[in-house]
C-alpha atoms as a PDB file:
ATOM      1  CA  UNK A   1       0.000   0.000   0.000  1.00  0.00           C
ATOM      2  CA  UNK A   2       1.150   3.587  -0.845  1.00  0.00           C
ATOM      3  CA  UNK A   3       1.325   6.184   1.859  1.00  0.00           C
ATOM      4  CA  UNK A   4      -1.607   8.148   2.436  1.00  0.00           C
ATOM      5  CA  UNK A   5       0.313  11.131   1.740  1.00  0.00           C
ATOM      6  CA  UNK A   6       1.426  10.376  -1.765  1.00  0.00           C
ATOM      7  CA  UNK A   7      -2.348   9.637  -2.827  1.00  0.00           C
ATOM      8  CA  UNK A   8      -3.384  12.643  -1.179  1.00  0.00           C
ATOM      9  CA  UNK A   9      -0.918  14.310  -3.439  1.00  0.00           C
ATOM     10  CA  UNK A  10      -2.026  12.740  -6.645  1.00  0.00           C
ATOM     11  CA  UNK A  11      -5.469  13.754  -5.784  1.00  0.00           C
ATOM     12  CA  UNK A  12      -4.778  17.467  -5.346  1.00  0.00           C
ATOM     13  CA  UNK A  13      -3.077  17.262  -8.860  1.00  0.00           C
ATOM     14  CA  UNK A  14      -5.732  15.826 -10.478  1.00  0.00           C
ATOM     15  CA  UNK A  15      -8.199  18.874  -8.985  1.00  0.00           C
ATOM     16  CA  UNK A  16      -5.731  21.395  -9.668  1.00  0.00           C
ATOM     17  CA  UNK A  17      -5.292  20.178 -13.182  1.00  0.00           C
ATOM     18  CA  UNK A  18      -9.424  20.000 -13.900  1.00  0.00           C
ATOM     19  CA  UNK A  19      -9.613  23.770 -11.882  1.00  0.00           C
ATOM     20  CA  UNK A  20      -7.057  25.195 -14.431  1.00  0.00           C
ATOM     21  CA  UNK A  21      -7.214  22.796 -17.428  1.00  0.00           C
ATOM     22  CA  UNK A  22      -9.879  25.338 -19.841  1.00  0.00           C
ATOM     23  CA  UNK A  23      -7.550  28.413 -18.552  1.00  0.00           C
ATOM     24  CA  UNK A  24      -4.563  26.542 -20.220  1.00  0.00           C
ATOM     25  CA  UNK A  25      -6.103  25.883 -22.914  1.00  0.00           C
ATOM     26  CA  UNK A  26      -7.204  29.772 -23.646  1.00  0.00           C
ATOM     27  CA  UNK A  27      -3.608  30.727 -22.496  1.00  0.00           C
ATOM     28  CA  UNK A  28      -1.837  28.184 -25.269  1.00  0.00           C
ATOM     29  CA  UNK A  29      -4.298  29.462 -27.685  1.00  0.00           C
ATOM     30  CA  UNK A  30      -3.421  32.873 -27.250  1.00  0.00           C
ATOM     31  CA  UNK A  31       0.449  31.903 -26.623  1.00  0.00           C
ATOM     32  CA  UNK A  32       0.305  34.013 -23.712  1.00  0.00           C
ATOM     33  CA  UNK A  33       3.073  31.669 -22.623  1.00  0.00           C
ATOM     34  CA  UNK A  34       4.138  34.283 -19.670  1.00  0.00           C
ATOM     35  CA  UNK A  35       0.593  33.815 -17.743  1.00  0.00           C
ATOM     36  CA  UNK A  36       0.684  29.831 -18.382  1.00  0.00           C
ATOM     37  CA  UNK A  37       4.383  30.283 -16.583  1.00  0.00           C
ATOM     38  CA  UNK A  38       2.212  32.073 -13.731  1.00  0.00           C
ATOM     39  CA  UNK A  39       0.097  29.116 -12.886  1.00  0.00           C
ATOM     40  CA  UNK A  40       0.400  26.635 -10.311  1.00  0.00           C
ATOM     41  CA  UNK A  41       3.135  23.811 -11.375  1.00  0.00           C
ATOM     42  CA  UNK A  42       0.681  20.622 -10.467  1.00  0.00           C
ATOM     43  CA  UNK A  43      -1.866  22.206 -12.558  1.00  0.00           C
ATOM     44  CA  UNK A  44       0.036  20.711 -15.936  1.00  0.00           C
ATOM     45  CA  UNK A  45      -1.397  17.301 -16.635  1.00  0.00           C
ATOM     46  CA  UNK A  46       1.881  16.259 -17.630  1.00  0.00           C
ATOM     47  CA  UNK A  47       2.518  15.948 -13.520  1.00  0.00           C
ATOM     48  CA  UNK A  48      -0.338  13.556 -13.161  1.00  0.00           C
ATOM     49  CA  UNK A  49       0.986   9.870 -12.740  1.00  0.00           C
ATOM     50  CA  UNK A  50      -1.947   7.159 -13.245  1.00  0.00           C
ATOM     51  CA  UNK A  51      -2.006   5.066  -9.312  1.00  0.00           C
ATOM     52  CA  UNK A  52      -3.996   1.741  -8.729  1.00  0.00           C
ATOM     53  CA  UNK A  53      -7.125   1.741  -7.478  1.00  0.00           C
ATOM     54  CA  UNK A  54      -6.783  -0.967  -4.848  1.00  0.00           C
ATOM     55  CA  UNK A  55      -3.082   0.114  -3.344  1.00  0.00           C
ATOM     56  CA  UNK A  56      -2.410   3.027  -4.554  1.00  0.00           C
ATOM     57  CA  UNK A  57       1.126   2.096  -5.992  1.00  0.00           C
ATOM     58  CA  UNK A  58       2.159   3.612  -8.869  1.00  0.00           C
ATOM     59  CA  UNK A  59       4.324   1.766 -11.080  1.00  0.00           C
ATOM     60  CA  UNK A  60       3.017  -1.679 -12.376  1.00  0.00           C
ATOM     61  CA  UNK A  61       0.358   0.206 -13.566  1.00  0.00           C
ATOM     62  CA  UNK A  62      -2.180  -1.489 -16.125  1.00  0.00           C
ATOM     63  CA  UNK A  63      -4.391   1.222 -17.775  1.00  0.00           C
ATOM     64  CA  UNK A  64      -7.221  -0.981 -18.710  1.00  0.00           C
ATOM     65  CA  UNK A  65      -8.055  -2.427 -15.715  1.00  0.00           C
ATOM     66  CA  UNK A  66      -6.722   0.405 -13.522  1.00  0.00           C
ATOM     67  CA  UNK A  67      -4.850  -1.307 -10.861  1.00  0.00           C
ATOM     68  CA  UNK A  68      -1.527  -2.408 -10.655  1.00  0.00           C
ATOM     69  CA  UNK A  69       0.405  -5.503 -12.075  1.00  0.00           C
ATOM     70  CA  UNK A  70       0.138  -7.277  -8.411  1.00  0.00           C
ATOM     71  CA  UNK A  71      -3.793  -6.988  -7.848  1.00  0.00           C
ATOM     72  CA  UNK A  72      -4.276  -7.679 -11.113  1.00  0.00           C
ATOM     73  CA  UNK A  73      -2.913 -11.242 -11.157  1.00  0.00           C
ATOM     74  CA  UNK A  74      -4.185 -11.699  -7.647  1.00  0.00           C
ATOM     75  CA  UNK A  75      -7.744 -10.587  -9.702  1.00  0.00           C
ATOM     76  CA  UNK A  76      -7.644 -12.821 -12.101  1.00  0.00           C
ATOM     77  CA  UNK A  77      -6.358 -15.439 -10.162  1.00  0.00           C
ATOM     78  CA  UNK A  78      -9.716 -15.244  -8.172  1.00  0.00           C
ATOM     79  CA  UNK A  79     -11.168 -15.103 -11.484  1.00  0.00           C
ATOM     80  CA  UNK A  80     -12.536 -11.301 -10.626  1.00  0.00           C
ATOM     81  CA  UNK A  81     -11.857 -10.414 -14.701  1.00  0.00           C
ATOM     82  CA  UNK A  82     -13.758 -11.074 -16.868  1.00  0.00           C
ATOM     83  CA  UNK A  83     -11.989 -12.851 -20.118  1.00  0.00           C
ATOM     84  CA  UNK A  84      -9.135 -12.956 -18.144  1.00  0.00           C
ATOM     85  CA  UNK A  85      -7.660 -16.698 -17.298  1.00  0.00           C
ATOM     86  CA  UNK A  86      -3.455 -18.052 -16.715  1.00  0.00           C
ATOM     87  CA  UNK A  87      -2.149 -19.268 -19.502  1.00  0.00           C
ATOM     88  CA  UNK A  88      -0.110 -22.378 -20.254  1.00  0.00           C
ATOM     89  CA  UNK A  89       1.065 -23.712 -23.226  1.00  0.00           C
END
């Protein structure tokens, strides 16, 4: 499990970046690139880093299912995916 601290961090990024995300677009539009220097650093996107569900850990990370590569074989394992099963050949 991730600290509670780094999720709480993610999740002010992610607010930050959906407060300021139509205000950078207006500023890049107008290549006012002075103002979009003015703006709080975690409201890029480009700071967000995707975080699994379950845990919270951050690398390992599968984008479809939205957890990480150790509850995700602990998932299917259980047989909690769908279309998911081990393989063997």
């Amino acid at each position: 499990m991730a600290r509670k601290s780094l999720i709480a961090r993610e999740d002010k990024r992610v607010k930050l970046s959906e407060k300021y995300r139509k205000l950078r677009e207006e500023l890049k539009a107008a290549g006012d690139w002075e103002a979009l220097q003015k703006l709080p650093k975690n409201s890029s996107p480009v700071r967000l880093h995707n975080r699994c569900m379950m845990t919270g850990r951050a690398r390992g990370y599968y984008r479809k299912f939205g957890v990480s590569r150790l509850v995700f074989r602990e998932k299917a394992l259980r047989g909690e995916i769908p279309g998911v099963k081990k393989s063997s050949w």
